[in-house]
C-alpha atoms as a PDB file:
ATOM      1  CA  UNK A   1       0.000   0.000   0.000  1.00  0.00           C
ATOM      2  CA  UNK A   2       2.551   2.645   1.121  1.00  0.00           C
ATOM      3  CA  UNK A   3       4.970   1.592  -1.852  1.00  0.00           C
ATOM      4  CA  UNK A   4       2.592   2.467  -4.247  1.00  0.00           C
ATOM      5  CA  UNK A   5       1.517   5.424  -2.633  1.00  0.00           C
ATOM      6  CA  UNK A   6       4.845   6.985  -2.639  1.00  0.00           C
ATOM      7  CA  UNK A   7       5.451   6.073  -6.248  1.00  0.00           C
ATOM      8  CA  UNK A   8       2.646   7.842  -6.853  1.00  0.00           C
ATOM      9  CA  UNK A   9       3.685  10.868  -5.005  1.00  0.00           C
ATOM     10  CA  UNK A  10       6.893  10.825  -6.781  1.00  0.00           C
ATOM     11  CA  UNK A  11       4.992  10.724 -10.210  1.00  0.00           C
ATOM     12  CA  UNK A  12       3.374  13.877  -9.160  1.00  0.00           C
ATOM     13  CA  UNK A  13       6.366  15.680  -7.787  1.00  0.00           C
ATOM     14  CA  UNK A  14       8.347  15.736 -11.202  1.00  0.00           C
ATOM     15  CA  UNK A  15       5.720  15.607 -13.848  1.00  0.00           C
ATOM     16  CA  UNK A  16       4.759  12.446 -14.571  1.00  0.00           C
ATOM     17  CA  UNK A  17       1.435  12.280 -13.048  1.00  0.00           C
ATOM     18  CA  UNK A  18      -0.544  15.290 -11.454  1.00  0.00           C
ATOM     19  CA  UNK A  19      -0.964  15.881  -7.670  1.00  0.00           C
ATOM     20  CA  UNK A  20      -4.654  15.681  -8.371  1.00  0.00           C
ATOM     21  CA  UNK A  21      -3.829  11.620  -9.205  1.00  0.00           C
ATOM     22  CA  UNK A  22      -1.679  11.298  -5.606  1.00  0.00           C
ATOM     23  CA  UNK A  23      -3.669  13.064  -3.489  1.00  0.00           C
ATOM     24  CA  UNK A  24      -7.298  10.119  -5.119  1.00  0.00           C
ATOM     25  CA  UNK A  25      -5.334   7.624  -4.098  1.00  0.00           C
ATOM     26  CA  UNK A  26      -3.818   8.744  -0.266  1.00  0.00           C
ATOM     27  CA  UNK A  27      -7.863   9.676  -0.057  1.00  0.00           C
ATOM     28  CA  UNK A  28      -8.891   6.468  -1.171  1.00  0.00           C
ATOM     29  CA  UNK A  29      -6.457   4.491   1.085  1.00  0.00           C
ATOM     30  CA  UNK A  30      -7.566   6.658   3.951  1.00  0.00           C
ATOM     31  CA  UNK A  31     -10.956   6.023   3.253  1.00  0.00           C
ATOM     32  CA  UNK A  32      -9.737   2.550   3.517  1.00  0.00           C
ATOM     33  CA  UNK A  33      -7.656   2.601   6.865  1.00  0.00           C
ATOM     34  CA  UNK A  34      -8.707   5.869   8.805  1.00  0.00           C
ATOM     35  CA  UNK A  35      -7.234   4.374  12.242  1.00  0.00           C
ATOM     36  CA  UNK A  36      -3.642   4.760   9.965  1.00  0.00           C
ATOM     37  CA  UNK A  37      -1.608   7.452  11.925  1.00  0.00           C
ATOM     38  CA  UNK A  38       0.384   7.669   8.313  1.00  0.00           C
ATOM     39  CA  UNK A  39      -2.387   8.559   6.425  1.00  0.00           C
ATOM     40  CA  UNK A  40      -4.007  10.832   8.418  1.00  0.00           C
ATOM     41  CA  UNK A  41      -0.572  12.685   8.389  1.00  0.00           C
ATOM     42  CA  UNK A  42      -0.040  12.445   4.509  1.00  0.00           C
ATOM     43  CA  UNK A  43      -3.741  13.789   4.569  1.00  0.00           C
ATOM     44  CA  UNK A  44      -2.652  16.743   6.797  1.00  0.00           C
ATOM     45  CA  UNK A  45       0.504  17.439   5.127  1.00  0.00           C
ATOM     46  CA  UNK A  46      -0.598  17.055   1.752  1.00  0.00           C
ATOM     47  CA  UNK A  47      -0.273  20.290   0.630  1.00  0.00           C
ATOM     48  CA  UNK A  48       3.562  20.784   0.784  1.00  0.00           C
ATOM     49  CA  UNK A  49       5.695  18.102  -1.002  1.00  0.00           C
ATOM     50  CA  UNK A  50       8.577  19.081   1.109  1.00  0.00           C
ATOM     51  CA  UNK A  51       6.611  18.125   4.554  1.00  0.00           C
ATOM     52  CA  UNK A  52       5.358  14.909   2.504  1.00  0.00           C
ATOM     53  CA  UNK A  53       8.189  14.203   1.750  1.00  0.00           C
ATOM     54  CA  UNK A  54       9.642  14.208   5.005  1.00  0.00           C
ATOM     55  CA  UNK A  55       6.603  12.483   6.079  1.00  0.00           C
ATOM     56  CA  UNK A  56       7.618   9.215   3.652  1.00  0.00           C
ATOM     57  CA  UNK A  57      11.247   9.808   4.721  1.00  0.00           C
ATOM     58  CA  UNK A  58      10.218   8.916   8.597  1.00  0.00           C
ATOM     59  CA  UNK A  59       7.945   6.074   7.702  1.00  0.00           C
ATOM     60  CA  UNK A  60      10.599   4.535   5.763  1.00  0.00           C
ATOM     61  CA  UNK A  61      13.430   5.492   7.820  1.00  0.00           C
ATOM     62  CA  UNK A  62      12.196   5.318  11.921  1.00  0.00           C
ATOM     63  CA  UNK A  63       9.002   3.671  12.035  1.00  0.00           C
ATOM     64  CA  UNK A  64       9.598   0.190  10.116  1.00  0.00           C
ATOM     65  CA  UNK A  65       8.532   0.721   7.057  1.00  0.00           C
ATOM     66  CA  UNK A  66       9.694  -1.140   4.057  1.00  0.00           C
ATOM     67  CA  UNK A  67      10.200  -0.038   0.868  1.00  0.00           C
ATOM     68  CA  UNK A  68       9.605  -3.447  -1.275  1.00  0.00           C
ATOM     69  CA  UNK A  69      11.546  -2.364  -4.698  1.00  0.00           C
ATOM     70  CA  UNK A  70       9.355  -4.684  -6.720  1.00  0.00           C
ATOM     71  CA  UNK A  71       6.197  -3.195  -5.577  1.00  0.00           C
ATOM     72  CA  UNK A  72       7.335   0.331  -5.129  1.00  0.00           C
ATOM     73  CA  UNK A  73       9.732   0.276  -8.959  1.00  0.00           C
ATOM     74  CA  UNK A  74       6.693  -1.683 -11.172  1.00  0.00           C
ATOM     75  CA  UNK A  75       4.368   1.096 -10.009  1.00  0.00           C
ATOM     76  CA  UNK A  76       7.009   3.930 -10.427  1.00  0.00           C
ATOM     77  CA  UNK A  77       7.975   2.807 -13.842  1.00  0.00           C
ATOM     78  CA  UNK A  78       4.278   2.500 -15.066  1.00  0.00           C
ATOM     79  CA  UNK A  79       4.037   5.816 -14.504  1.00  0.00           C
ATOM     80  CA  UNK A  80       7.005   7.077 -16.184  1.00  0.00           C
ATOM     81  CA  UNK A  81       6.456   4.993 -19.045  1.00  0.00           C
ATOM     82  CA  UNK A  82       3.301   6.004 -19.406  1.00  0.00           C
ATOM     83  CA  UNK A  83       4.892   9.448 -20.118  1.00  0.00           C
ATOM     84  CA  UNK A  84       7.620   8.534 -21.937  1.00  0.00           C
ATOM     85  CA  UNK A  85       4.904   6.386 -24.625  1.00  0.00           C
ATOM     86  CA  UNK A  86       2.708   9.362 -25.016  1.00  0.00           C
ATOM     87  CA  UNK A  87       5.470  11.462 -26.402  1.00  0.00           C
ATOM     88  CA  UNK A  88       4.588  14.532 -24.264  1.00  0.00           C
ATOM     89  CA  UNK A  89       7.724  15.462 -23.426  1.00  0.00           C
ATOM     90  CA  UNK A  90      10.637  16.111 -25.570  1.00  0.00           C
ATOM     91  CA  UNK A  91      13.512  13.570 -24.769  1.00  0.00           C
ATOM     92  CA  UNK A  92      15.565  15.732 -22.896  1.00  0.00           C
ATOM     93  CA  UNK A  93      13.129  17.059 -20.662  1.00  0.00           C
ATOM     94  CA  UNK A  94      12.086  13.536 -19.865  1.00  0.00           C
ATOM     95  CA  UNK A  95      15.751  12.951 -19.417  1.00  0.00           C
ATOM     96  CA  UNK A  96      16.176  15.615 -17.115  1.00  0.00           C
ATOM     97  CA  UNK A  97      12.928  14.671 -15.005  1.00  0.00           C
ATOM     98  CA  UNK A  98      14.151  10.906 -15.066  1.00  0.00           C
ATOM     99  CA  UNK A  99      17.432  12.419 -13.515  1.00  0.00           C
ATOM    100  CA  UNK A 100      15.648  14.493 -10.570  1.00  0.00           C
ATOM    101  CA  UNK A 101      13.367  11.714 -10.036  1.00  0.00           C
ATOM    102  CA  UNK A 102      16.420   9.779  -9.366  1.00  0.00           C
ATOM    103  CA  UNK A 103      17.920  12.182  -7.387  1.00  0.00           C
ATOM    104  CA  UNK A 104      15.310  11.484  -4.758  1.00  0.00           C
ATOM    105  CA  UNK A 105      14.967   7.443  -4.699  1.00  0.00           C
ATOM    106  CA  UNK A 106      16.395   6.371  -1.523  1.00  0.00           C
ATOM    107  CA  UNK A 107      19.782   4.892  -1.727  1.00  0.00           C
ATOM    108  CA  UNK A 108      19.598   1.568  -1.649  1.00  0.00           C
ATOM    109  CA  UNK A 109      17.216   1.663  -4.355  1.00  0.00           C
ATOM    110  CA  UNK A 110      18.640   3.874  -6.220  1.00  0.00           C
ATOM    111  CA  UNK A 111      21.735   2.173  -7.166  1.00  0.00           C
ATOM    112  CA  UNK A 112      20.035  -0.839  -8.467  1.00  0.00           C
ATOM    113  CA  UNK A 113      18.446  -1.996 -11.548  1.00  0.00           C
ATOM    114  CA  UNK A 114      16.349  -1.202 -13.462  1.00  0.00           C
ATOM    115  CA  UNK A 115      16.520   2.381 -11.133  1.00  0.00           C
ATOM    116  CA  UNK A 116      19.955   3.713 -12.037  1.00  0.00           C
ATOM    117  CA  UNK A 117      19.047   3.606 -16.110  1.00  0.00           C
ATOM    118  CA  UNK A 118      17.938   6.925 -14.951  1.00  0.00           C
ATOM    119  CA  UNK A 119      20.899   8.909 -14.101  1.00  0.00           C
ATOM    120  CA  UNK A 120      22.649   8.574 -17.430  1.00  0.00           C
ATOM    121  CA  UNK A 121      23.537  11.766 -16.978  1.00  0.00           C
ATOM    122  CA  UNK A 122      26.376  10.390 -15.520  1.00  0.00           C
ATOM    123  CA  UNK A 123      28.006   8.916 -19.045  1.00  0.00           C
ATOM    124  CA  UNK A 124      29.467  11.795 -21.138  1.00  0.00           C
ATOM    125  CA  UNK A 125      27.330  14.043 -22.718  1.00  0.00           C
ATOM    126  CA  UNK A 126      24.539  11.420 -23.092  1.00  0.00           C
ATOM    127  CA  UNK A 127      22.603  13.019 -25.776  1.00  0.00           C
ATOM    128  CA  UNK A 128      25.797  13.450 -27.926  1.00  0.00           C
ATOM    129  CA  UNK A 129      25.164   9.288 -28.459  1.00  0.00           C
ATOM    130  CA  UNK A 130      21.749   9.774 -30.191  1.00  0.00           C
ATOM    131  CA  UNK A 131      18.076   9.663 -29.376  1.00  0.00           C
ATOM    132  CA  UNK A 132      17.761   6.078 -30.717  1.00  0.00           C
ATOM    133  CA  UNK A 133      20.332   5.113 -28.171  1.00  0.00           C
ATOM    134  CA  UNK A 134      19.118   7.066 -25.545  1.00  0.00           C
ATOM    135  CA  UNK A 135      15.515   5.773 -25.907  1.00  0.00           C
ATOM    136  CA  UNK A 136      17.197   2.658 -25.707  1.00  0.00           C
ATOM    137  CA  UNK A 137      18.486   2.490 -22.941  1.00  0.00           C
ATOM    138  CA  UNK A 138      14.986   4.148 -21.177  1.00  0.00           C
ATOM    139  CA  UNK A 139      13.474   0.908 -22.930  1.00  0.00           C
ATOM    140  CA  UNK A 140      15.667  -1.357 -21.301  1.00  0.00           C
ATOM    141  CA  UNK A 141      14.948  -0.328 -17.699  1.00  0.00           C
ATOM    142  CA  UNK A 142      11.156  -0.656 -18.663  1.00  0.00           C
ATOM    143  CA  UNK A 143      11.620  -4.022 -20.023  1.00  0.00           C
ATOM    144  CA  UNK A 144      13.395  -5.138 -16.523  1.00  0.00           C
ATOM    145  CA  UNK A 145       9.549  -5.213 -15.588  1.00  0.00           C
ATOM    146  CA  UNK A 146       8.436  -6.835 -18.770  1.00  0.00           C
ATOM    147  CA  UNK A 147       6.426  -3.897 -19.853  1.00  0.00           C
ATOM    148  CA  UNK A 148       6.094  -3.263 -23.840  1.00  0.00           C
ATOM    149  CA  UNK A 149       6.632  -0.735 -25.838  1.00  0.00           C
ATOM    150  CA  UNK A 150       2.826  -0.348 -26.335  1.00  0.00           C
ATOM    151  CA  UNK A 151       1.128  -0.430 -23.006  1.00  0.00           C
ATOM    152  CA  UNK A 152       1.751  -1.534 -19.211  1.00  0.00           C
ATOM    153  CA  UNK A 153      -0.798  -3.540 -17.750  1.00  0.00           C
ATOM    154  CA  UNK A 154      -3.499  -2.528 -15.511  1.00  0.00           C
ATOM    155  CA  UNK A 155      -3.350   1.151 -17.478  1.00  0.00           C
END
């Protein structure tokens, strides 16, 4: 519940879904649990990422939570797929939201596959090697869930 939930806040946080979509879901899981002393405080500090944020950070970090990367990285990457198939964005400013998105995965997720497809800033001047092998790459780290190129399951 929580992994998805904070893939979902992520989304929303660096364009690839709207707060609007986070804020249905923490209401519906509320709805579902309202004795949850984590949802009522997502509830109450939904409107600033930065206290959400810290909010996730706690649950995660003091209180026991666990961040299961299968769960939390099959929702995260549905969502940036999504994005990526529609063709909203111009590659580079999906690269660069890919990159911040990154920039706030927790650690030990971060480093691992199919996550860290997502810094390539990190490799030389990334867009000097070509869209084609750029969107290849992206592709990759979607396939490590076995989505297509044409639609993710359960969207």
């Amino acid at each position: 519940m929580m992994n998805e939930l904070y893939a979902e806040f992520l989304l929303s946080v660096y364009g690839f879904s709207s707060k609007e979509q986070y804020e249905a879901l923490l209401h519906e899981r509320f709805l579902n649990e309202p004795d949850s002393d984590i949802l009522l405080d997502l509830e109450e500090c939904s409107w600033s990422q930065l206290n959400t944020n810290g909010r996730f950070t706690r649950y995660w970090t003091y209180e026991g939570g666990v961040l299961n990367p299968e769960v939390f990285g099959r929702k995260l990457l549905a969502g940036v797929k999504e994005v990526y198939d529609s063709n909203a964005l111009p590659i580079e400013e999906f690269g660069r939201r890919c990159d911040a998105l990154w920039d706030s995965l927790p650690e030990p997720i971060a480093f691992d596959m199919p996550f860290y497809m997502f810094r390539l800033r990190h490799a030389d001047d990334w867009f000097s090697w070509g869209e084609a092998q750029v969107r290849e790459l992206y592709e990759e780290a979607f396939a490590f869930y076995g989505f297509d190129t044409e639609e993710i399951d359960g969207h």
